[in-house]
Structure formats: C-alpha cells, structure tokens
C-alpha atoms as a PDB file:
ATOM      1  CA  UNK A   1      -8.930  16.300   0.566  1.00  0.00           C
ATOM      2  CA  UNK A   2      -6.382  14.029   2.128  1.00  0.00           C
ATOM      3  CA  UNK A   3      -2.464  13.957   1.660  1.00  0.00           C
ATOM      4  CA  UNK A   4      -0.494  10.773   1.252  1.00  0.00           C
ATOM      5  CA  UNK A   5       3.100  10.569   1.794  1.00  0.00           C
ATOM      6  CA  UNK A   6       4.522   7.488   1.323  1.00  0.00           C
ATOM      7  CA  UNK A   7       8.101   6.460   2.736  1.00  0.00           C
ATOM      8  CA  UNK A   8      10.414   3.371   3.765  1.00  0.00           C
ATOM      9  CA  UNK A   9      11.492   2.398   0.089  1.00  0.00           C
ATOM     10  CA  UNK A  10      15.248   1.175  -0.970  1.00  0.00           C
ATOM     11  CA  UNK A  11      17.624  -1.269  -2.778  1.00  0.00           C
ATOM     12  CA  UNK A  12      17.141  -4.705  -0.909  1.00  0.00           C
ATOM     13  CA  UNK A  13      18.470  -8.018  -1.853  1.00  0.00           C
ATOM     14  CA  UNK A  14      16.439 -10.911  -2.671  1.00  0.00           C
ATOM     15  CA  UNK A  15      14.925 -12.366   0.943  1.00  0.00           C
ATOM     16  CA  UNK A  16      15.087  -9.524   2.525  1.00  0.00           C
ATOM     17  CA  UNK A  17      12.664  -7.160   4.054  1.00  0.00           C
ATOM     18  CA  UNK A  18      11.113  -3.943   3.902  1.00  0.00           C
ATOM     19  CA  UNK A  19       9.024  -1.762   5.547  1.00  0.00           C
ATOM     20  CA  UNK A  20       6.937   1.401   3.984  1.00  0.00           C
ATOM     21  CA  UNK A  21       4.704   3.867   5.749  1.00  0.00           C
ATOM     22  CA  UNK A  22       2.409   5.814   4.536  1.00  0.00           C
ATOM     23  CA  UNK A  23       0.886   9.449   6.483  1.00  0.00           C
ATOM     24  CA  UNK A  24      -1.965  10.849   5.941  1.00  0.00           C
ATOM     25  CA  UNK A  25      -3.174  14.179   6.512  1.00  0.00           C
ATOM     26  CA  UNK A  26      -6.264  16.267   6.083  1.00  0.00           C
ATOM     27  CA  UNK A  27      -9.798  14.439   6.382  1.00  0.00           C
ATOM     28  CA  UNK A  28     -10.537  11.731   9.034  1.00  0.00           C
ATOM     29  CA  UNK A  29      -8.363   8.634   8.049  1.00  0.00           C
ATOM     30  CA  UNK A  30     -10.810   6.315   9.777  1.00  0.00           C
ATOM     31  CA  UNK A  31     -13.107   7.037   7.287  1.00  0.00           C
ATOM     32  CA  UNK A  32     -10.653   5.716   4.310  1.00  0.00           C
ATOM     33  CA  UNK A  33     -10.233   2.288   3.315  1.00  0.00           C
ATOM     34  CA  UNK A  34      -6.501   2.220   2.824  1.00  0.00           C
ATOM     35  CA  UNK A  35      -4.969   0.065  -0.159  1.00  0.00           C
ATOM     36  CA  UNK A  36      -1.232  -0.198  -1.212  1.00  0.00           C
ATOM     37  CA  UNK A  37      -0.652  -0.899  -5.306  1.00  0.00           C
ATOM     38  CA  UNK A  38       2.632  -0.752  -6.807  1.00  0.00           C
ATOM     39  CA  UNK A  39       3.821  -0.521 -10.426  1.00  0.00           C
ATOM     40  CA  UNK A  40       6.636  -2.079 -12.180  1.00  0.00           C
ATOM     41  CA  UNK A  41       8.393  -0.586 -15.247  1.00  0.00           C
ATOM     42  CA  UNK A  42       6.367  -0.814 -18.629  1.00  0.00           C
ATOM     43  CA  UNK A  43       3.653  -2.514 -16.782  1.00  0.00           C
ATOM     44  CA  UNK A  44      -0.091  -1.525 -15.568  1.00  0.00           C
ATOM     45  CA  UNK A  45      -0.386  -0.486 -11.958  1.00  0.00           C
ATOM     46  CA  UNK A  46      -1.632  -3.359  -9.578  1.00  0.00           C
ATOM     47  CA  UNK A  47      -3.129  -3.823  -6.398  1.00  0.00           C
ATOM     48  CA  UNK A  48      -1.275  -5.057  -3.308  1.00  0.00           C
ATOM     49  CA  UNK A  49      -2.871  -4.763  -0.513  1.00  0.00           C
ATOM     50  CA  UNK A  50      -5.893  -3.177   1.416  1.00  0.00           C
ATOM     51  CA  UNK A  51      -7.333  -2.580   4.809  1.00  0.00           C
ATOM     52  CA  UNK A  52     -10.717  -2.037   6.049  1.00  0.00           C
ATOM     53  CA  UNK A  53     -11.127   1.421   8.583  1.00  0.00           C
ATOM     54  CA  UNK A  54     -10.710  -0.469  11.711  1.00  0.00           C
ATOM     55  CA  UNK A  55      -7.764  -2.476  10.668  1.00  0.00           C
ATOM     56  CA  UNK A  56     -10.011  -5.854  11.596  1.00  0.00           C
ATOM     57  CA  UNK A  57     -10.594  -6.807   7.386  1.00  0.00           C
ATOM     58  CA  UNK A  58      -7.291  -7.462   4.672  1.00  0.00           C
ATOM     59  CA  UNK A  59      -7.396  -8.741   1.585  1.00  0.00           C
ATOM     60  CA  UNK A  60      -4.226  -9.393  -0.342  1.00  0.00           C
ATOM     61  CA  UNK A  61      -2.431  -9.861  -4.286  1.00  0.00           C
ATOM     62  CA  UNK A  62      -2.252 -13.570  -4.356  1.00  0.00           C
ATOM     63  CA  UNK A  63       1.291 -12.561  -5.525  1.00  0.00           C
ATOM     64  CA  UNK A  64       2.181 -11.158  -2.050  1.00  0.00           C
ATOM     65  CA  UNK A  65      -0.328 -13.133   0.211  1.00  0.00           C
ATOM     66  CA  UNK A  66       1.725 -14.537   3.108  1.00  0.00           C
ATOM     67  CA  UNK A  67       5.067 -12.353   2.448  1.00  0.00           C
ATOM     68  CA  UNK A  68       3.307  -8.969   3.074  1.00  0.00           C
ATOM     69  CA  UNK A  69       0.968  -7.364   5.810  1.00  0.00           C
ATOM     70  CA  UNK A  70      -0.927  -4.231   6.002  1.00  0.00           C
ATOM     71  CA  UNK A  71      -1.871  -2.726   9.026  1.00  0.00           C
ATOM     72  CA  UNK A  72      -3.175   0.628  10.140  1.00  0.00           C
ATOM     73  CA  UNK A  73      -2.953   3.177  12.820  1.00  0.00           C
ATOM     74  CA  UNK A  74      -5.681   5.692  13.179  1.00  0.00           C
ATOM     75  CA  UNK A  75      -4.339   7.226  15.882  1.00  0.00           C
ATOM     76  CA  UNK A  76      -1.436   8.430  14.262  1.00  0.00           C
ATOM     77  CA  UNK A  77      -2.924   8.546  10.529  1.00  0.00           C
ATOM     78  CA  UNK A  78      -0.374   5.756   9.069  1.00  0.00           C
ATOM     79  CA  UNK A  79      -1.111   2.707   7.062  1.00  0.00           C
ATOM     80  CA  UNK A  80       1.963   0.187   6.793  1.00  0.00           C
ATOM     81  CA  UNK A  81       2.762  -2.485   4.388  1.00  0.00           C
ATOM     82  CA  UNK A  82       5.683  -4.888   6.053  1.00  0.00           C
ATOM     83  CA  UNK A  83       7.240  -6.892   3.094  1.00  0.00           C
ATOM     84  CA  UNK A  84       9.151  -9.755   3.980  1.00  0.00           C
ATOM     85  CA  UNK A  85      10.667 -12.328   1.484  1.00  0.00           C
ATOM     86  CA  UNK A  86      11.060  -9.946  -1.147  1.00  0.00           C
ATOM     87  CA  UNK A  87      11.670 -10.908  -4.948  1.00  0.00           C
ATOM     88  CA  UNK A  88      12.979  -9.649  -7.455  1.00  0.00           C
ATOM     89  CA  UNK A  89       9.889  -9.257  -8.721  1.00  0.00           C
ATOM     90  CA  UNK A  90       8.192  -6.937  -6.342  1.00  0.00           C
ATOM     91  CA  UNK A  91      10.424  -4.226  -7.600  1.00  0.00           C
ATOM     92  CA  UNK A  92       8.563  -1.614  -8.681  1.00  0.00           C
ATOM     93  CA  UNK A  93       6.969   1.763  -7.570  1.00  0.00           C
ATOM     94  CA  UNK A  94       4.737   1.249  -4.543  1.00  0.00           C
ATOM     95  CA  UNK A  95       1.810   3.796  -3.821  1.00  0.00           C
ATOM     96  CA  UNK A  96      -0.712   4.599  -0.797  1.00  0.00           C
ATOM     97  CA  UNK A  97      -4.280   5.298  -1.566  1.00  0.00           C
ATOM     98  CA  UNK A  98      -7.636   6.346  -0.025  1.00  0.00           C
ATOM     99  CA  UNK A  99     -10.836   5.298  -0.738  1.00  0.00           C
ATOM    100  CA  UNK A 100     -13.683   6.601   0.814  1.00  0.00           C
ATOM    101  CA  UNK A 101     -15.087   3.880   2.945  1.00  0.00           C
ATOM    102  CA  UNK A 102     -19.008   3.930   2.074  1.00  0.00           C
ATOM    103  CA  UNK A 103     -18.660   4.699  -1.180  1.00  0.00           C
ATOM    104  CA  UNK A 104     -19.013   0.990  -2.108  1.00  0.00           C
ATOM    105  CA  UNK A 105     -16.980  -0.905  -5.206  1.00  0.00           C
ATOM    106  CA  UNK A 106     -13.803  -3.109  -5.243  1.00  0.00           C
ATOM    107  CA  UNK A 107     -10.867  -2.474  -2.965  1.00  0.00           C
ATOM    108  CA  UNK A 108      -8.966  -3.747  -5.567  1.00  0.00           C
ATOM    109  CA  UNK A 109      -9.280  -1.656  -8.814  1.00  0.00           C
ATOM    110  CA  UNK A 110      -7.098   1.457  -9.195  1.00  0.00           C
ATOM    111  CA  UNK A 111     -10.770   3.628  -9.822  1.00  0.00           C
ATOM    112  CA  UNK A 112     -12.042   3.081  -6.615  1.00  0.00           C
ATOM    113  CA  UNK A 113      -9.448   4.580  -4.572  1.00  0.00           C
ATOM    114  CA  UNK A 114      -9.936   9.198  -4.354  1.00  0.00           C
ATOM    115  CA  UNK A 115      -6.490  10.239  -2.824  1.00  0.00           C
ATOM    116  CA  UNK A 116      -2.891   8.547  -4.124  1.00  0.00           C
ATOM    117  CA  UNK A 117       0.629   9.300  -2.797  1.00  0.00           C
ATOM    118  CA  UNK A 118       3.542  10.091  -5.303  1.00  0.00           C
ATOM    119  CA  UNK A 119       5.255   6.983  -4.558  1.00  0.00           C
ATOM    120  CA  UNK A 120       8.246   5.298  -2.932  1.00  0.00           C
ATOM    121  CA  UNK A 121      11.059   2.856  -5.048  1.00  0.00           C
ATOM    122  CA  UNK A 122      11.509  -0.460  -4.136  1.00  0.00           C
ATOM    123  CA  UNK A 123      14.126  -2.079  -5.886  1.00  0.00           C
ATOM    124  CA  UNK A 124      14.880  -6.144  -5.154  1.00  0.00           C
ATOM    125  CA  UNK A 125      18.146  -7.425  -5.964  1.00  0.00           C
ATOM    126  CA  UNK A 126      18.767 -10.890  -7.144  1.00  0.00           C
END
C-alpha cells in the first residue's frame, strides 16, 4: 500500500506559476513510476505528466509540454510537478499516482496507475 498526499495548489493568475508536491508513504517509492493527471469540471480525468523510478525518463501532455516539469526525489519520497505559464485552462483538480514500475502498460492511462492522492485545486485566473 502506498499513501499519496498531494499539496501546493491555489488561485493563480494567468502566467503565473505553481508548484505541487506530492509525499508518499508506505512501500518503496523507487519502485513506482510516478504520474501527475488532473481533472477539470464536467470533464474526464487526463494525464499530465509522468516520471520513470530514477527520475532519468519524462514524458509529458502535449498540452503542458514545455510549461511543466516533473521531477522526483527518492530520498525524501516526493514527486513534483513545477507549472509555469499557467492558463486558464489548466484549472482543474490535479492528482499524484503510483504505478508499479514492472508491471508494464501505458504511463499515460488512468488504469495503469495502483495508488492515487485525493487531490489538490488549481484554479487559473484570466
């Protein structure tokens, strides 16, 4: 079992920057691929981000690819996702998850991923 908690979330305006951390707890992190998905009101959750165990593999949203970053720290169990040039449009619910590293299958889809946080608000201002 392994618990997310998910912080750094808030009311931003448009351009502006954010960053959100998410702990982990229980199992050995370095064993989790780590992905960060977000959902907006009335709409499907999505993938953002994700992060291989080491930290040395990313793959991003082609919505967020070259305003975000997602980095990792096994050492003290956090994954963080560093959102610069925020739009409106990234407002929405963003979530941690785990997904057990050897298990195979797309860091992308929701299905993949074992352990989920409850969530942090982001909210961009226009």
């Amino acid at each position: 079992q392994v618990q997310l908690v998910e912080s750094g979330g808030g009311l931003v305006q448009a351009g502006g920057s954010l960053r959100l951390s998410c702990a982990a707890s229980g199992r050995t992190f370095s064993n989790y691929v780590m992905g960060w998905f977000r959902q907006a009101p009335g709409k499907e959750r999505e993938f953002v981000a994700a992060i291989g165990v080491s930290g040395d593999y990313t793959t991003y949203a082609d919505s967020v690819k070259g305003r975000f970053t997602i980095s990792r720290d096994n050492a003290k169990n956090s994954v963080y996702l560093q959102m610069n040039s925020l739009k409106p449009e990234d407002t929405a619910v963003y979530y941690c998850a785990a997904k057990w590293a050897s298990s195979g299958g797309s860091w992308r889809m929701n299905h993949e991923y074992l352990y989920w946080g409850q969530g942090t608000q982001v909210t961009v201002s226009s």
